[in-house]
Protein backbone atom coordinates (compact mmCIF):
# COMPACT_ATOMS: atom_id res chain seq x y z
CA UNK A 1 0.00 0.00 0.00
CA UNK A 2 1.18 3.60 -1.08
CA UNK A 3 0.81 6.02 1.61
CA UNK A 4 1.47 9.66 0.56
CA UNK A 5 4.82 12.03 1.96
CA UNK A 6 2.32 14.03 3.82
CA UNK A 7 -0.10 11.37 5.19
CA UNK A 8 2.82 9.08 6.72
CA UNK A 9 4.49 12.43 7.73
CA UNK A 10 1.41 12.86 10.06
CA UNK A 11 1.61 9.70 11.30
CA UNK A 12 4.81 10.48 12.80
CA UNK A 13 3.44 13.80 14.37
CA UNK A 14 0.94 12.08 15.93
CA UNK A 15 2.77 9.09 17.38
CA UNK A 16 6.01 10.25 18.02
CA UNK A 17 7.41 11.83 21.21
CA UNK A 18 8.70 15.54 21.49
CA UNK A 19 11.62 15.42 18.97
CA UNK A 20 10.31 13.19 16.48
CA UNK A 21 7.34 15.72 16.32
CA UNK A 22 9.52 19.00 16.36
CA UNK A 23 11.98 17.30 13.54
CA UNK A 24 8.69 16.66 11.31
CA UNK A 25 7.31 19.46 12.16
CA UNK A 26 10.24 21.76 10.72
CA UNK A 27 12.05 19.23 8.82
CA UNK A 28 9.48 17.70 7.07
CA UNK A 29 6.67 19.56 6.87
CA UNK A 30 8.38 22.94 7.14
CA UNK A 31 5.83 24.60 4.86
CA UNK A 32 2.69 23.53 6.56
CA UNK A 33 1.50 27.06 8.69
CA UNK A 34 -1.08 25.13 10.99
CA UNK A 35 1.36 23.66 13.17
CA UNK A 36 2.82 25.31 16.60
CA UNK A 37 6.40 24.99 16.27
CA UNK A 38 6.99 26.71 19.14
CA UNK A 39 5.00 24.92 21.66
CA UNK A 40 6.75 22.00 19.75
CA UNK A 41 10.43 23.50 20.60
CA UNK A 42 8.98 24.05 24.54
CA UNK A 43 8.18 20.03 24.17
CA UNK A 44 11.61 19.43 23.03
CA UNK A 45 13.62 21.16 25.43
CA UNK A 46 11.90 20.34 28.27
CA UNK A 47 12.59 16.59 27.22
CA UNK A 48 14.13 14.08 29.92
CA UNK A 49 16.62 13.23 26.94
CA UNK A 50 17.09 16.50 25.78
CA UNK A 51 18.04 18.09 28.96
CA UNK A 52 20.35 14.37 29.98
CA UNK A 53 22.44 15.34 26.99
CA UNK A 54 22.33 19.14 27.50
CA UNK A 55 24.12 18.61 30.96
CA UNK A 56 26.53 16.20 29.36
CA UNK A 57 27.83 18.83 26.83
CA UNK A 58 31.25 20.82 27.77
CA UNK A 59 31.61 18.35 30.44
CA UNK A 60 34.11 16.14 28.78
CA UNK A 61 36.77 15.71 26.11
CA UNK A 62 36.75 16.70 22.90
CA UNK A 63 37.17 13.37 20.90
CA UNK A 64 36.66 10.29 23.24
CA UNK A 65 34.11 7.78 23.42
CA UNK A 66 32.30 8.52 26.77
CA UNK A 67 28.85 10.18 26.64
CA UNK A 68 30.18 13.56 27.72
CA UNK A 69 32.70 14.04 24.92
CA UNK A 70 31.93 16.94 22.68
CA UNK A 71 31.80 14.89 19.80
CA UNK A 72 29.28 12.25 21.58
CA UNK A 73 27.19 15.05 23.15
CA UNK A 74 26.99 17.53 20.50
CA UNK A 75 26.00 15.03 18.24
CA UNK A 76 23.48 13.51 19.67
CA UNK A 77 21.67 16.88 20.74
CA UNK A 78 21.99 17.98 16.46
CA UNK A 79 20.10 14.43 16.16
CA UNK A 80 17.08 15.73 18.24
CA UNK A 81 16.72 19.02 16.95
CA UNK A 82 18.38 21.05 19.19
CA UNK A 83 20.97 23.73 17.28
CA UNK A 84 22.56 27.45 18.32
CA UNK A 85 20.31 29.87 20.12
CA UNK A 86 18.28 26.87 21.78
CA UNK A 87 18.71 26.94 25.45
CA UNK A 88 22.67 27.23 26.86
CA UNK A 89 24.15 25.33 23.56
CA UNK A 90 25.86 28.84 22.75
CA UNK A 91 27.02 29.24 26.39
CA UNK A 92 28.76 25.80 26.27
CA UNK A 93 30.20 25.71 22.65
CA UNK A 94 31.67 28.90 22.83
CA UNK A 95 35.12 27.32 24.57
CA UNK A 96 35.58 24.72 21.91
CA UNK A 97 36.63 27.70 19.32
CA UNK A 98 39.30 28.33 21.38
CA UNK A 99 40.70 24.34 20.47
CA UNK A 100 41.28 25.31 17.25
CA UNK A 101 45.07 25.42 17.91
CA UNK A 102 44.87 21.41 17.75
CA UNK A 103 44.44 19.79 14.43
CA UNK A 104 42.40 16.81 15.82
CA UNK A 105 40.52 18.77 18.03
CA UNK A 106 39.74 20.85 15.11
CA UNK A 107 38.73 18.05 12.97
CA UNK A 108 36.30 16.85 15.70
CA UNK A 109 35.06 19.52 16.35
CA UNK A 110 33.99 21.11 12.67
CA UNK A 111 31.37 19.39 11.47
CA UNK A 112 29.17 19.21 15.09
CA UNK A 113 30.00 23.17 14.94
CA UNK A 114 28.87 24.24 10.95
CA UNK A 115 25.91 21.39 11.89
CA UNK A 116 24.92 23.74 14.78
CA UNK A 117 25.33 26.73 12.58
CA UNK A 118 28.31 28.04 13.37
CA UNK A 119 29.54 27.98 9.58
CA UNK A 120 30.41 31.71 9.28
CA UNK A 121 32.07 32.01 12.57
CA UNK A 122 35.42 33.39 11.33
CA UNK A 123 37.53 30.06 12.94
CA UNK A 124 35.09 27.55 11.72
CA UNK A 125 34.78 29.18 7.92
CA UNK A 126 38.76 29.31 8.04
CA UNK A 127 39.88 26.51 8.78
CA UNK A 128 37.22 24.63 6.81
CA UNK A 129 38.09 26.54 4.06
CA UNK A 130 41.58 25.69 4.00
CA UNK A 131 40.74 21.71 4.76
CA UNK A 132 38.06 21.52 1.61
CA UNK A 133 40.82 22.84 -0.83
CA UNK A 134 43.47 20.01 0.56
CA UNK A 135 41.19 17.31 0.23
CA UNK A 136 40.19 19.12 -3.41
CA UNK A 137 43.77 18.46 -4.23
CA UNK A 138 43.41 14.76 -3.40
CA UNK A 139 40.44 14.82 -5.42
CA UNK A 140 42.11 15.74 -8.31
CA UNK A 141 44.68 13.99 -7.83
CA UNK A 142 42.61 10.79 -7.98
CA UNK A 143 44.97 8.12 -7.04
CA UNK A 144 44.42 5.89 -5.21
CA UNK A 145 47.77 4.13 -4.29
CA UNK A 146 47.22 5.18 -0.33
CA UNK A 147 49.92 2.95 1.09
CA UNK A 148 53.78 2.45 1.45
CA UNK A 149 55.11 -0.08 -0.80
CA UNK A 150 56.59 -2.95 0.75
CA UNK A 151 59.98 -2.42 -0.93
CA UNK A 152 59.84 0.88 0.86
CA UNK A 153 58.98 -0.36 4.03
CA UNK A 154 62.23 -1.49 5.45
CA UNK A 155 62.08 1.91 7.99
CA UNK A 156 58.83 1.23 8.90
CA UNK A 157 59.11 0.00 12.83
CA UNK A 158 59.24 -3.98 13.28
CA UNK A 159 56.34 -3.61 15.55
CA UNK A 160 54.16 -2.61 12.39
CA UNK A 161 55.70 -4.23 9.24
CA UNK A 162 53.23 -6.09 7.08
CA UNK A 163 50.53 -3.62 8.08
CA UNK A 164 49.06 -0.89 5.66
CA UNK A 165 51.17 1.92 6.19
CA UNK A 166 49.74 5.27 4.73
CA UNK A 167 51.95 7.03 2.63
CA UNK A 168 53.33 10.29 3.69
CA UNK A 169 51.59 12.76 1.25
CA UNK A 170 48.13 10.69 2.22
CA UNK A 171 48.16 11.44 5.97
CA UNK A 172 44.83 11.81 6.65
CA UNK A 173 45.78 13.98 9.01
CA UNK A 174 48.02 17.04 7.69
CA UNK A 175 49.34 16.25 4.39
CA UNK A 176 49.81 17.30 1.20
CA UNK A 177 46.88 14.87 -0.31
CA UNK A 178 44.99 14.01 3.23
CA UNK A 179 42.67 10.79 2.73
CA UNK A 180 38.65 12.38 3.55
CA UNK A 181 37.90 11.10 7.24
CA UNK A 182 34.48 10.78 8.44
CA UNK A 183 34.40 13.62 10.19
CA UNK A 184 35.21 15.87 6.90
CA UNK A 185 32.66 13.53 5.53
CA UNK A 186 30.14 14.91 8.19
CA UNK A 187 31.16 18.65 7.52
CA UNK A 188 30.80 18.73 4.22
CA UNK A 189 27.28 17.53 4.21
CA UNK A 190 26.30 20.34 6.24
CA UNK A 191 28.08 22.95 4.92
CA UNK A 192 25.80 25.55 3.52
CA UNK A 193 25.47 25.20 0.42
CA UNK A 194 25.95 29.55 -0.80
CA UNK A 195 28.88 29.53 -3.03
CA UNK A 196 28.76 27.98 -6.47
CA UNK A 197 32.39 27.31 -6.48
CA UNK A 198 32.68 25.71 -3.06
CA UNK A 199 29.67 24.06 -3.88
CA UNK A 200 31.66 22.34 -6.85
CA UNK A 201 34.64 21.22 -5.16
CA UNK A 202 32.71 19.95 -2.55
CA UNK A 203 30.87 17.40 -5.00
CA UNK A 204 34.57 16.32 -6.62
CA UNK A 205 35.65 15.72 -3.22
CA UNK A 206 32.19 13.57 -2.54
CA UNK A 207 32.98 11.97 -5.92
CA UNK A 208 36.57 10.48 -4.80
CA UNK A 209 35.31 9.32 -1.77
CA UNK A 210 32.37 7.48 -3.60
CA UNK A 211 34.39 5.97 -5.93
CA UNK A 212 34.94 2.10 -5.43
CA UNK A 213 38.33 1.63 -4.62
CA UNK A 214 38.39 4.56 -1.91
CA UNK A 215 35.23 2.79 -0.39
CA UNK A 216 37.16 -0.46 -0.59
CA UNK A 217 40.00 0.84 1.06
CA UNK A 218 41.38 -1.57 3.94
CA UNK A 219 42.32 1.39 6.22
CA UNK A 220 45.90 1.47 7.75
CA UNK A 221 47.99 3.44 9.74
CA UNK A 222 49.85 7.12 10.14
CA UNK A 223 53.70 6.59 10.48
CA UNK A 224 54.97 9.18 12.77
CA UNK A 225 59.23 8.69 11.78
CA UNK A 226 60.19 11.41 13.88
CA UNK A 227 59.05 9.71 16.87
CA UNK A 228 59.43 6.20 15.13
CA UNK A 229 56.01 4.69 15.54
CA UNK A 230 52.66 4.42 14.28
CA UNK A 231 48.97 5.23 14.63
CA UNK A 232 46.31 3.41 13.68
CA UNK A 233 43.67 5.15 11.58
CA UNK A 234 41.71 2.56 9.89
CA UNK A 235 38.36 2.16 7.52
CA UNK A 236 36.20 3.61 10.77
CA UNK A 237 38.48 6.71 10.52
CA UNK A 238 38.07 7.54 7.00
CA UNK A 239 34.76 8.33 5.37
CA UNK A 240 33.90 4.95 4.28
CA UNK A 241 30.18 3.31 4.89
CA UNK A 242 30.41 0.35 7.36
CA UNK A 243 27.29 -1.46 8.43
CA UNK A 244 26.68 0.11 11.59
CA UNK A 245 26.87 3.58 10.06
CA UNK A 246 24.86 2.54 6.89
CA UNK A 247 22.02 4.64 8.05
CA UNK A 248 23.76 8.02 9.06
CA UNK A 249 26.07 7.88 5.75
CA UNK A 250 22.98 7.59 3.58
CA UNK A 251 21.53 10.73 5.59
CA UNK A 252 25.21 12.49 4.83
CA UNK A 253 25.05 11.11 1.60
CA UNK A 254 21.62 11.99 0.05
CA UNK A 255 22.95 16.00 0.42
CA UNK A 256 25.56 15.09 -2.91
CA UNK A 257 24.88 14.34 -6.56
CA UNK A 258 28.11 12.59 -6.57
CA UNK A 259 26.82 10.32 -3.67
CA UNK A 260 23.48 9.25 -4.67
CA UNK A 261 24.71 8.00 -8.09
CA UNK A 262 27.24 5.88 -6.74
CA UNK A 263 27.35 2.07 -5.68
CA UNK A 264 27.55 2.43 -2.31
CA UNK A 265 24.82 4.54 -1.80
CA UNK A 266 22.62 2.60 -4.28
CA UNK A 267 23.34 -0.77 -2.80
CA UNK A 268 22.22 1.31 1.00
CA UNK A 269 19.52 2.57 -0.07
CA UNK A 270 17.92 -0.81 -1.57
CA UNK A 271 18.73 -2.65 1.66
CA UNK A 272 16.83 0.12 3.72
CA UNK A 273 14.06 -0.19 1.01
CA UNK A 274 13.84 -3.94 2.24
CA UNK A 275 12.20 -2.93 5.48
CA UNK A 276 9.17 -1.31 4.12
CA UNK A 277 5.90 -2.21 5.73
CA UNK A 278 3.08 -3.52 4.13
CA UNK A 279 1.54 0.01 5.22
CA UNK A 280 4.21 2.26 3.82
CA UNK A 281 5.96 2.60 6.55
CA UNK A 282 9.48 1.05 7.49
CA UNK A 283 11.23 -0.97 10.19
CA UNK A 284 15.13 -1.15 10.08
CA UNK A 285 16.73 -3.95 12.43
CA UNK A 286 17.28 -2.27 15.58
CA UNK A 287 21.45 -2.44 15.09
CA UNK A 288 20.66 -0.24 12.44
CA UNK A 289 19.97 2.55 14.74
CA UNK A 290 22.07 1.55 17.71
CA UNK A 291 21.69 3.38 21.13
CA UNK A 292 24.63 2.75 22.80
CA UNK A 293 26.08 4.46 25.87
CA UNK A 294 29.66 5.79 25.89
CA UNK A 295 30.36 4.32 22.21
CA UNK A 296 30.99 6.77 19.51
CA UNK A 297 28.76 8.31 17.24
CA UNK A 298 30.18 9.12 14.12
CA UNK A 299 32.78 6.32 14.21
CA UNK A 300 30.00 3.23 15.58
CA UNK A 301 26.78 4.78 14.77
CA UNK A 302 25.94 4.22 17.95
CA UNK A 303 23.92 7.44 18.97
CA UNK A 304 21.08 6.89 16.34
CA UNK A 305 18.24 6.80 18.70
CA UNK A 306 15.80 9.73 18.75
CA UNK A 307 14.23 9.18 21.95
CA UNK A 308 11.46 7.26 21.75
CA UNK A 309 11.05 4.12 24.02
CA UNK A 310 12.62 1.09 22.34
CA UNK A 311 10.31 -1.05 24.79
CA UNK A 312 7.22 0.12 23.05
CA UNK A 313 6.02 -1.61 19.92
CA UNK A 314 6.21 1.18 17.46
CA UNK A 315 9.05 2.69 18.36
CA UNK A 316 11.45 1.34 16.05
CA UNK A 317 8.91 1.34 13.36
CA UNK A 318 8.99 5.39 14.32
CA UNK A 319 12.30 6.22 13.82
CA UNK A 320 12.88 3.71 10.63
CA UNK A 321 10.41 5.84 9.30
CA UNK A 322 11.41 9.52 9.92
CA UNK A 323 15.02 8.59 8.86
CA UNK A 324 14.10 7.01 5.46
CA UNK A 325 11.70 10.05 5.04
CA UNK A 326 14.88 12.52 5.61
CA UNK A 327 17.17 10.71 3.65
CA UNK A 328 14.20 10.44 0.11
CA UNK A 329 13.32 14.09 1.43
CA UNK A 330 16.99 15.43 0.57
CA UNK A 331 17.45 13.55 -2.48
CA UNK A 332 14.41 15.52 -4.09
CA UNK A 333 16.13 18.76 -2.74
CA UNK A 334 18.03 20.60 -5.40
CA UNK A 335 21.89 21.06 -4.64
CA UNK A 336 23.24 23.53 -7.14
């Protein structure tokens, strides 16, 4: 049975809790003028869930995978709704622009921060800026030869010979061709989408990573000579689609031209497809949207939940349903 965007739409604002109905409500049906959004934001923020993960946010690291990490906190909270000038989320985000002076807390940090709309603060639009155009370089570059040959590897500590070692200009992190990690993956999808020409190299860079042998890629690790060992930084590092992220890359992906055409994304989409009820609705296996506490979100998926009560019936069937709506809605969006 065929059930219309708007009539399964309302299903979800009638049967959902407070931030399934506030993410329909201005997500979905953002054009519809009878509905109180802003009782519907006073429902969201007065949530038991909301306000758990409000207190956890500032109250931890920046990248870690505990639930109070700002990575882990500020996630989840852009999952429910909840963005700048909602309740203290300015207050506590305002120290993280002074990490910027860290690479890898800078990386973490970005896409949560241009997600929450902080795009045009002068730190965040600077230093993404200057990480699109070196990951536009590995785009068009396009090679795809990411590790150290094993004739070269005679250097490489004995501790780590035989693994894949990165080569030096594909650092993911810092050099001259970094590999796309999942995090850039993340910030790219929500970065606004106001300049033509960013707007371009963005979709080469989406390109690369959806080509087939970067999304076969086995993963390896950074070799640090100077202080003569090395860091792993595997598959779950870069932007590549892994089962228990299927769900949340599809959502990332569905924002690109360059992603919905390619095989990855196809092959996602069909399995999601696979869950549709027989009334239109859907139902993904519940490892598909893993709630997990202090596991990671971008790297497991495991922050997916959007608080309803996995103990009731429909609740899975609820939040199958709003994310396969999100993901079809954005494909029909127009991203010139």
């Amino acid at each position: 049975m065929e059930c219309s965007h708007d009539s399964v739409a309302e299903w979800l604002l009638a049967s959902g809790g407070p931030i399934i109905r506030y993410r329909v409500a201005t997500e979905l049906l953002a054009d519809r003028g009878d509905i109180d959004r802003l009782q519907l934001r006073r429902d969201l923020l007065a949530c038991p869930e909301v306000k758990r993960w409000l207190a956890n946010l500032g109250q931890g690291p920046i990248h870690h995978s505990c639930d109070a990490s700002a990575e882990n906190s500020l996630g989840k909270l852009l999952e429910y709704g909840v963005a700048t000038g909602m309740a203290d989320v300015d207050e506590k985000v305002r120290p993280f622009f002074n990490q910027y002076g860290d690479f890898d807390d800078a990386l973490v940090l970005t896409p949560f921060l241009v997600r929450a709309g902080h795009s045009r603060h002068p730190i965040v639009a600077e230093w993404f800026t200057r990480r699109m155009a070196a990951l536009h370089r590995t785009a068009q570059r396009g090679a795809f030869d990411f590790y150290v040959a094993e004739a070269d590897a005679a250097a490489v500590p004995k501790a780590w010979r035989g693994k894949p070692i990165y080569r030096a200009e594909f650092n993911p992190v810092g050099a001259d061709f970094p590999l796309p990690t999942c995090f850039d993956f993340y910030a790219l999808a929500y970065w606004p989408k106001y300049d033509p020409a960013a707007n371009r190299m963005i979709e080469d860079i989406v390109r690369f990573i959806s080509d087939p042998a970067f999304q076969s890629t086995v993963g390896g690790y950074i070799w640090d000579r100077g202080l003569r060992r090395c860091y792993a930084a595997g598959r779950t590092f870069l932007a590549c689609v892994a089962p228990e992220r299927l769900v949340l890359f599809l959502e990332l992906g569905a924002r690109f031209a360059a992603a919905r055409t390619a095989p990855w994304f196809k092959a996602g989409l069909a399995q999601l497809e696979g869950y549709r009820t027989p009334q239109g609705r859907y139902r993904f296996p519940s490892e598909l949207l893993k709630e997990t506490a202090d596991s990671y979100y971008l790297y497991a998926g495991a922050h997916m939940g959007l608080g309803e009560n996995r103990k009731q019936a429909q609740a899975l069937e609820i939040e199958s349903t709003f994310r396969m709506m999100k993901i079809t809605s954005l494909m029909h969006q127009d991203i010139s």
